[in-house]
C-alpha atoms as a PDB file:
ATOM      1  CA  UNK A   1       0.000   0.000   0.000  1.00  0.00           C
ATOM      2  CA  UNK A   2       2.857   2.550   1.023  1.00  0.00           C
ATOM      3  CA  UNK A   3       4.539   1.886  -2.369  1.00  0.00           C
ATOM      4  CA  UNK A   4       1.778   3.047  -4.326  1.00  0.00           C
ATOM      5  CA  UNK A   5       1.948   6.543  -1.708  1.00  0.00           C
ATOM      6  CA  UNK A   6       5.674   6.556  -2.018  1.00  0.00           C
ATOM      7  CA  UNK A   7       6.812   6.138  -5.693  1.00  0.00           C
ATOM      8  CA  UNK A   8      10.577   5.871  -4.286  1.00  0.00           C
ATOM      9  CA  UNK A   9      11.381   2.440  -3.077  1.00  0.00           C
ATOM     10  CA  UNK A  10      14.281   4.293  -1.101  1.00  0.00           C
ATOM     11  CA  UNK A  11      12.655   6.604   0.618  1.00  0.00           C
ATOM     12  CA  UNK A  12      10.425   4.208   1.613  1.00  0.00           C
ATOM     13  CA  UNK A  13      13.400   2.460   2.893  1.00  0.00           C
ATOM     14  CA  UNK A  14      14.606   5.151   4.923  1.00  0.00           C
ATOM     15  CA  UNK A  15      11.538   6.017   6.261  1.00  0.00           C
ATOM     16  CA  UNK A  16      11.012   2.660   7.825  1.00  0.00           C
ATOM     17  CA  UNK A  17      14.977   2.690   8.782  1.00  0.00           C
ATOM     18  CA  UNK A  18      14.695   6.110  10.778  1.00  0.00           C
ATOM     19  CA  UNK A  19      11.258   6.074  12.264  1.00  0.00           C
ATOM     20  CA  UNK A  20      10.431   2.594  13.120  1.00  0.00           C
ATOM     21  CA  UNK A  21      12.896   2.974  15.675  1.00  0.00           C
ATOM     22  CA  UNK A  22      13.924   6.964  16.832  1.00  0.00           C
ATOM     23  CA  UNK A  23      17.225   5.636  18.082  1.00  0.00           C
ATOM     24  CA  UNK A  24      18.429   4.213  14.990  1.00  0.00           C
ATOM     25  CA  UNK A  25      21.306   6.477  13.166  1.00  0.00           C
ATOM     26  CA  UNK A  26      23.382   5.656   9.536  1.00  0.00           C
ATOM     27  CA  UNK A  27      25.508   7.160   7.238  1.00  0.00           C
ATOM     28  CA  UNK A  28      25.529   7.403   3.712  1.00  0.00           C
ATOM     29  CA  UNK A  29      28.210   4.199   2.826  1.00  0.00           C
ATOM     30  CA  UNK A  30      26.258   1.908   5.374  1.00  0.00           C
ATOM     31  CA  UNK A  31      22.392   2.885   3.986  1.00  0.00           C
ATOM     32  CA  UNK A  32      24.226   1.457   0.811  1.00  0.00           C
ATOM     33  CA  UNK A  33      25.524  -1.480   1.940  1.00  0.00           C
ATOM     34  CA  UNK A  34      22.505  -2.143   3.776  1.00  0.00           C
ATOM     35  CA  UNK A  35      19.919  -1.455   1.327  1.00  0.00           C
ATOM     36  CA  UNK A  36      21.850  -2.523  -1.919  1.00  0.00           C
ATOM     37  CA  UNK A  37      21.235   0.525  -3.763  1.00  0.00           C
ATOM     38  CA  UNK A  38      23.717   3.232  -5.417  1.00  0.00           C
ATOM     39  CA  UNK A  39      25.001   5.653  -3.130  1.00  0.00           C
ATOM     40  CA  UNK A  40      23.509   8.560  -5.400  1.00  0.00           C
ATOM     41  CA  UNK A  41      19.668   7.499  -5.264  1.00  0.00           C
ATOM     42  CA  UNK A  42      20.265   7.497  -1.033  1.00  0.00           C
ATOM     43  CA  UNK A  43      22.219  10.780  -0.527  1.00  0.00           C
ATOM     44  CA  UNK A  44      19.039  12.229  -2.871  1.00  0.00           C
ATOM     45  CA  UNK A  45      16.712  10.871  -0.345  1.00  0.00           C
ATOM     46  CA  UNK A  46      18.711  11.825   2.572  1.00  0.00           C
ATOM     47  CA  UNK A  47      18.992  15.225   1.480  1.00  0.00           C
ATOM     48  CA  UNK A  48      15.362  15.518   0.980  1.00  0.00           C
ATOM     49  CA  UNK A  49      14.073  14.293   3.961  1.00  0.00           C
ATOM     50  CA  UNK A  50      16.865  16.217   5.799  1.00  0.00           C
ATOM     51  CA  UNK A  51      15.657  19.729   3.887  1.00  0.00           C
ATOM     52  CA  UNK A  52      12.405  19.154   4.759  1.00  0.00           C
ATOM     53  CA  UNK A  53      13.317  18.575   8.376  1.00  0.00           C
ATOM     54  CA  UNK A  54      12.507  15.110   8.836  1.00  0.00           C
ATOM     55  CA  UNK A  55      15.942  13.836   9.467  1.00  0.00           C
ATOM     56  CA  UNK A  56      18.476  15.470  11.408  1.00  0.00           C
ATOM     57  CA  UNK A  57      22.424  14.971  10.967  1.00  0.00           C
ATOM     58  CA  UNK A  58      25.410  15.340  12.667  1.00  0.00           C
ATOM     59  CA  UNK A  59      29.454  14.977  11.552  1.00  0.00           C
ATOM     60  CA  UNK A  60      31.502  12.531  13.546  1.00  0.00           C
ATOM     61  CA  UNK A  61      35.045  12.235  11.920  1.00  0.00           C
ATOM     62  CA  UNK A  62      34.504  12.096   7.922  1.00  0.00           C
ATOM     63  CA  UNK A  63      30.935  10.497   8.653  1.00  0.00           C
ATOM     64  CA  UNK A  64      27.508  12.063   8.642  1.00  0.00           C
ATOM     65  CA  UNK A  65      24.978  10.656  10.663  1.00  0.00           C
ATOM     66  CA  UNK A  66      21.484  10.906  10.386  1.00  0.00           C
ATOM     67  CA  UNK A  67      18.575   9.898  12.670  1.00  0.00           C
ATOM     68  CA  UNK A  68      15.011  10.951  12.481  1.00  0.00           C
ATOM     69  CA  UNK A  69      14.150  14.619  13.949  1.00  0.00           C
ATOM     70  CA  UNK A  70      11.631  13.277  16.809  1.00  0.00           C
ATOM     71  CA  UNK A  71      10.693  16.890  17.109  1.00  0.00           C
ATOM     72  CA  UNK A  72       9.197  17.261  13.832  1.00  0.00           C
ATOM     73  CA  UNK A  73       5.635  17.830  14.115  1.00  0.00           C
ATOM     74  CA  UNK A  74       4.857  15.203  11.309  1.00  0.00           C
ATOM     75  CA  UNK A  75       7.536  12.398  13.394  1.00  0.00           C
ATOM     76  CA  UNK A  76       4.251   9.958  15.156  1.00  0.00           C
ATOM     77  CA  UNK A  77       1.929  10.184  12.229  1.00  0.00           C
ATOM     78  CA  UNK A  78       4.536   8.893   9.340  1.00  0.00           C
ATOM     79  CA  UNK A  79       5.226   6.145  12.644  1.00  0.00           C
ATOM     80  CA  UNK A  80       2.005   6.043  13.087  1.00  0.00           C
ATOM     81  CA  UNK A  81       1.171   5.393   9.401  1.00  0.00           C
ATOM     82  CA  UNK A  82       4.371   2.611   9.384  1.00  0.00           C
ATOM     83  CA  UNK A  83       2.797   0.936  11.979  1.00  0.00           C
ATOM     84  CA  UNK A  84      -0.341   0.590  10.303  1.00  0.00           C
ATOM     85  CA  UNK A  85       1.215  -0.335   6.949  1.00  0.00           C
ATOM     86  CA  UNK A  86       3.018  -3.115   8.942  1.00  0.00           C
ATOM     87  CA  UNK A  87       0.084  -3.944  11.034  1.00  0.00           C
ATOM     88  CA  UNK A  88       1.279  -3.676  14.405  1.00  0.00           C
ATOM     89  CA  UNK A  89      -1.970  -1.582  15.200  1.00  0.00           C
ATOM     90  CA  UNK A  90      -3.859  -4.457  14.441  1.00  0.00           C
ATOM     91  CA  UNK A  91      -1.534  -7.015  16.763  1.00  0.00           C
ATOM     92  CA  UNK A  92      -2.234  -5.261  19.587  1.00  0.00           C
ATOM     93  CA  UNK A  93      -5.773  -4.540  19.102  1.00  0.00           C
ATOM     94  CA  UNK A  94      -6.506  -8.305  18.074  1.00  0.00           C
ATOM     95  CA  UNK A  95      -3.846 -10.255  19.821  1.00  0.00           C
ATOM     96  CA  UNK A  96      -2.298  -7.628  23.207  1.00  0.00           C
ATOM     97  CA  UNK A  97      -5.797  -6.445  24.243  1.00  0.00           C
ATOM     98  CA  UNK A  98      -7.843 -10.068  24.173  1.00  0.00           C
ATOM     99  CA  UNK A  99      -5.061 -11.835  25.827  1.00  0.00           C
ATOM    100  CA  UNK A 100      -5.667  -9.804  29.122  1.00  0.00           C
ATOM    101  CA  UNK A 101      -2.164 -10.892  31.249  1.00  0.00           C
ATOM    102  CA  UNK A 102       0.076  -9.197  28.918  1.00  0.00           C
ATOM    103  CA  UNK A 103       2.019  -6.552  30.578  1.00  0.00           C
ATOM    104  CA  UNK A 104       4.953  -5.567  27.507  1.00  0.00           C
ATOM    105  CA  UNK A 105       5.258  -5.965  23.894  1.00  0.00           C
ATOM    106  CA  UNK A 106       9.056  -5.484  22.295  1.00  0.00           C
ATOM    107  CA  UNK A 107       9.074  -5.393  18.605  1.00  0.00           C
ATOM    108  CA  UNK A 108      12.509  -7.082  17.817  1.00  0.00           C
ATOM    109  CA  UNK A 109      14.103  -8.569  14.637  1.00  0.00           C
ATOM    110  CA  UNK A 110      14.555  -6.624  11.050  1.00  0.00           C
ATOM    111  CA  UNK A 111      12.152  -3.848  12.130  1.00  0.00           C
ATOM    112  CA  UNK A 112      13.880  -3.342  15.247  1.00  0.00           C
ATOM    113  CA  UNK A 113      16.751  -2.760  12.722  1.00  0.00           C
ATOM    114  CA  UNK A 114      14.417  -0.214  10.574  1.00  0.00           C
ATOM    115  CA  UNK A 115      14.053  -3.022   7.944  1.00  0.00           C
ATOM    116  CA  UNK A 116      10.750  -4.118   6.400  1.00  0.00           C
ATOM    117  CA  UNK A 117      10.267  -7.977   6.448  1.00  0.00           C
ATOM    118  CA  UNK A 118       7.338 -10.332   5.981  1.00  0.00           C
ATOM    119  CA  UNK A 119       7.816 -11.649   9.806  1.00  0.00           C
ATOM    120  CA  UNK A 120       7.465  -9.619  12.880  1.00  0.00           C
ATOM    121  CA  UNK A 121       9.286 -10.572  15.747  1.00  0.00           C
ATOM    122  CA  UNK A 122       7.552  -9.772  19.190  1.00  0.00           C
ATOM    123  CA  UNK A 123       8.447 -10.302  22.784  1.00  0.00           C
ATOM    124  CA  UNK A 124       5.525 -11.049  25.190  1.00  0.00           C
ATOM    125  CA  UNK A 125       5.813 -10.219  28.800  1.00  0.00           C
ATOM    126  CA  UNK A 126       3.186 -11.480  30.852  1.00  0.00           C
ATOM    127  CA  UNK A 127       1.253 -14.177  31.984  1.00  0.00           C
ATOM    128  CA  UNK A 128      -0.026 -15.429  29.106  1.00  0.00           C
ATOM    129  CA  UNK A 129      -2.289 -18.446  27.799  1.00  0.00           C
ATOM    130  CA  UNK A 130       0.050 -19.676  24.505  1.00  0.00           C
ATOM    131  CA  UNK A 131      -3.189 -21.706  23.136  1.00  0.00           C
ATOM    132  CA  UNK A 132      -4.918 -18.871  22.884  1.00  0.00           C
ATOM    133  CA  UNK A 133      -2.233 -16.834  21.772  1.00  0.00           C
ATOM    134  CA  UNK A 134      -1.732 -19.459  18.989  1.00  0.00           C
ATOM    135  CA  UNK A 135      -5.294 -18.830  17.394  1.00  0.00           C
ATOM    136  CA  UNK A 136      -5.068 -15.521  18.057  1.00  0.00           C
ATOM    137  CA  UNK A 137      -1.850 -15.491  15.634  1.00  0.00           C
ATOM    138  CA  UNK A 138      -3.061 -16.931  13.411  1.00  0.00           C
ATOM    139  CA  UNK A 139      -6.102 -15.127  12.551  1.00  0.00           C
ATOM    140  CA  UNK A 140      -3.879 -11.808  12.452  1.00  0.00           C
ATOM    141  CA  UNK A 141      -1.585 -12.973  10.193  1.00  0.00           C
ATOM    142  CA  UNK A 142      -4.298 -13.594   7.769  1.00  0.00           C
ATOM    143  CA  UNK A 143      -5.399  -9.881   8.221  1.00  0.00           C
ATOM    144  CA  UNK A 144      -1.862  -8.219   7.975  1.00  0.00           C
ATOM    145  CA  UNK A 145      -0.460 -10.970   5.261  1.00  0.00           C
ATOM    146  CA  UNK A 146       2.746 -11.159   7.787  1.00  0.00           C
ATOM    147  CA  UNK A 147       4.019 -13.843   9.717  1.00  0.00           C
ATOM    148  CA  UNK A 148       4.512 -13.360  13.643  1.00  0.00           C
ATOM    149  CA  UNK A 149       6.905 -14.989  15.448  1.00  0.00           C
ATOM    150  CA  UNK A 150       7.354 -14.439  19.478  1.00  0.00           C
ATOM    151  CA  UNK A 151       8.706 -15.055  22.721  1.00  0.00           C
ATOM    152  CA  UNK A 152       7.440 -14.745  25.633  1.00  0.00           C
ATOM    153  CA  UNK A 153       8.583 -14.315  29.335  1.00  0.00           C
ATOM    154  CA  UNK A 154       7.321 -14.152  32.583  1.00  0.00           C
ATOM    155  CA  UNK A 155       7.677 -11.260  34.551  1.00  0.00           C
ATOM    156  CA  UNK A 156       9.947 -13.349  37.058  1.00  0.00           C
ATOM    157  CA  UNK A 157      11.627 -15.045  34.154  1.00  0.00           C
ATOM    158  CA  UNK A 158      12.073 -11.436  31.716  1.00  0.00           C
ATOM    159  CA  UNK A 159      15.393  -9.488  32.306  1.00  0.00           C
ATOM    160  CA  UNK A 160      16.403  -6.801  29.786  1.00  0.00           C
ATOM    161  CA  UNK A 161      19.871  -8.842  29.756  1.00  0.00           C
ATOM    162  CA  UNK A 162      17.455 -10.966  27.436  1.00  0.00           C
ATOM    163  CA  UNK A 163      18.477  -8.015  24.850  1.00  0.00           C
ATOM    164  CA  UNK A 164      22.242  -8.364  25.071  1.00  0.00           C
ATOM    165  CA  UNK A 165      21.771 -11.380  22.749  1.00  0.00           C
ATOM    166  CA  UNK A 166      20.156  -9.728  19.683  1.00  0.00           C
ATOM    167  CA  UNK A 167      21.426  -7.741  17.418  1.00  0.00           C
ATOM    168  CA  UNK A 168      19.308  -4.761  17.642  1.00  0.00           C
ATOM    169  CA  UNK A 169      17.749  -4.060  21.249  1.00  0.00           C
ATOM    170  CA  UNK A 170      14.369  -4.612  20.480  1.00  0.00           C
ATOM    171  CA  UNK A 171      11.545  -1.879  20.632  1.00  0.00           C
ATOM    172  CA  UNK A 172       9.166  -1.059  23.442  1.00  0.00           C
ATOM    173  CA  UNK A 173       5.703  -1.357  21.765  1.00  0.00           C
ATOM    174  CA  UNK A 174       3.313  -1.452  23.919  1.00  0.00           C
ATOM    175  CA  UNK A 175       2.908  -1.366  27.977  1.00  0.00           C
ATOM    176  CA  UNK A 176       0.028  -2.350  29.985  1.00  0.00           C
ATOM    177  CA  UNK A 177      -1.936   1.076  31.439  1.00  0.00           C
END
């Protein structure tokens, strides 16, 4: 859906690299290497989204870094409209909400890393009945057209040392009120 909005495959790229995740930063000659594209089509898209205010940079030796400008007033609704395009809005209002005992949701994996992918990795803290969770699952994925994979954890048994072994630290999502 997004690609028909967005013409530019990487912008689109960069959008979900800087504002799936606020923390995430890159530079020019890793965007490339990451994304397989030419390093002209990125520093384009960089620039634009820089001159418009939407990503903010900063020099650190011969490097410039850029990260998305959380300040911008249009920063939750293109999030917003990521997570919708993913369908994370509709795994917490058809899987989080019904179970009940769920007290955390980490997103983790490729879109922790700003990457789009056809699975999304969660972390479940909670209490939680995996049965039901299973069904659940599975009727989401047929809405969203996405796998889900997930772990879940206690809250006796969940440490955030659990992070130290992935590669990205994984996402708050979503925390019980």
């Amino acid at each position: 859906m997004l690609d028909t909005l967005i013409s530019s495959k990487t912008r689109l790229k960069l959008l979900f690299k800087f504002f799936l995740n606020s923390n995430t930063r890159g530079y020019l000659r890793g965007l490339e290497s990451e994304f397989g594209e030419s390093s002209n089509s990125i520093r384009l898209e960089l620039n634009r989204l820089e001159d418009a205010g939407m990503l903010s940079s900063e020099l650190k030796g011969n490097k410039k870094f850029f990260r998305a400008n959380v300040t911008h007033p249009l920063y939750a609704s293109i999030q917003n409209i990521l997570h919708k395009h993913i369908g994370l809005d509709r795994i917490i209002e058809n899987v989080v909400e019904r179970l009940g005992h769920v007290d955390k949701v980490y997103l983790a994996g490729k879109f922790a890393r700003g990457l789009d992918s056809q699975i999304i990795d969660l972390i479940l803290i909670g209490d939680i009945d995996k049965e039901y969770l299973v069904q659940l699952i599975e009727k989401v994925e047929k809405l969203i057209d996405r796998k889900v994979r997930y772990l879940i954890f206690s809250k006796e048994e969940f440490n955030e040392k659990v992070f130290q072994s992935f590669e990205q630290e994984p996402i708050l999502l979503w925390v019980k009120d």
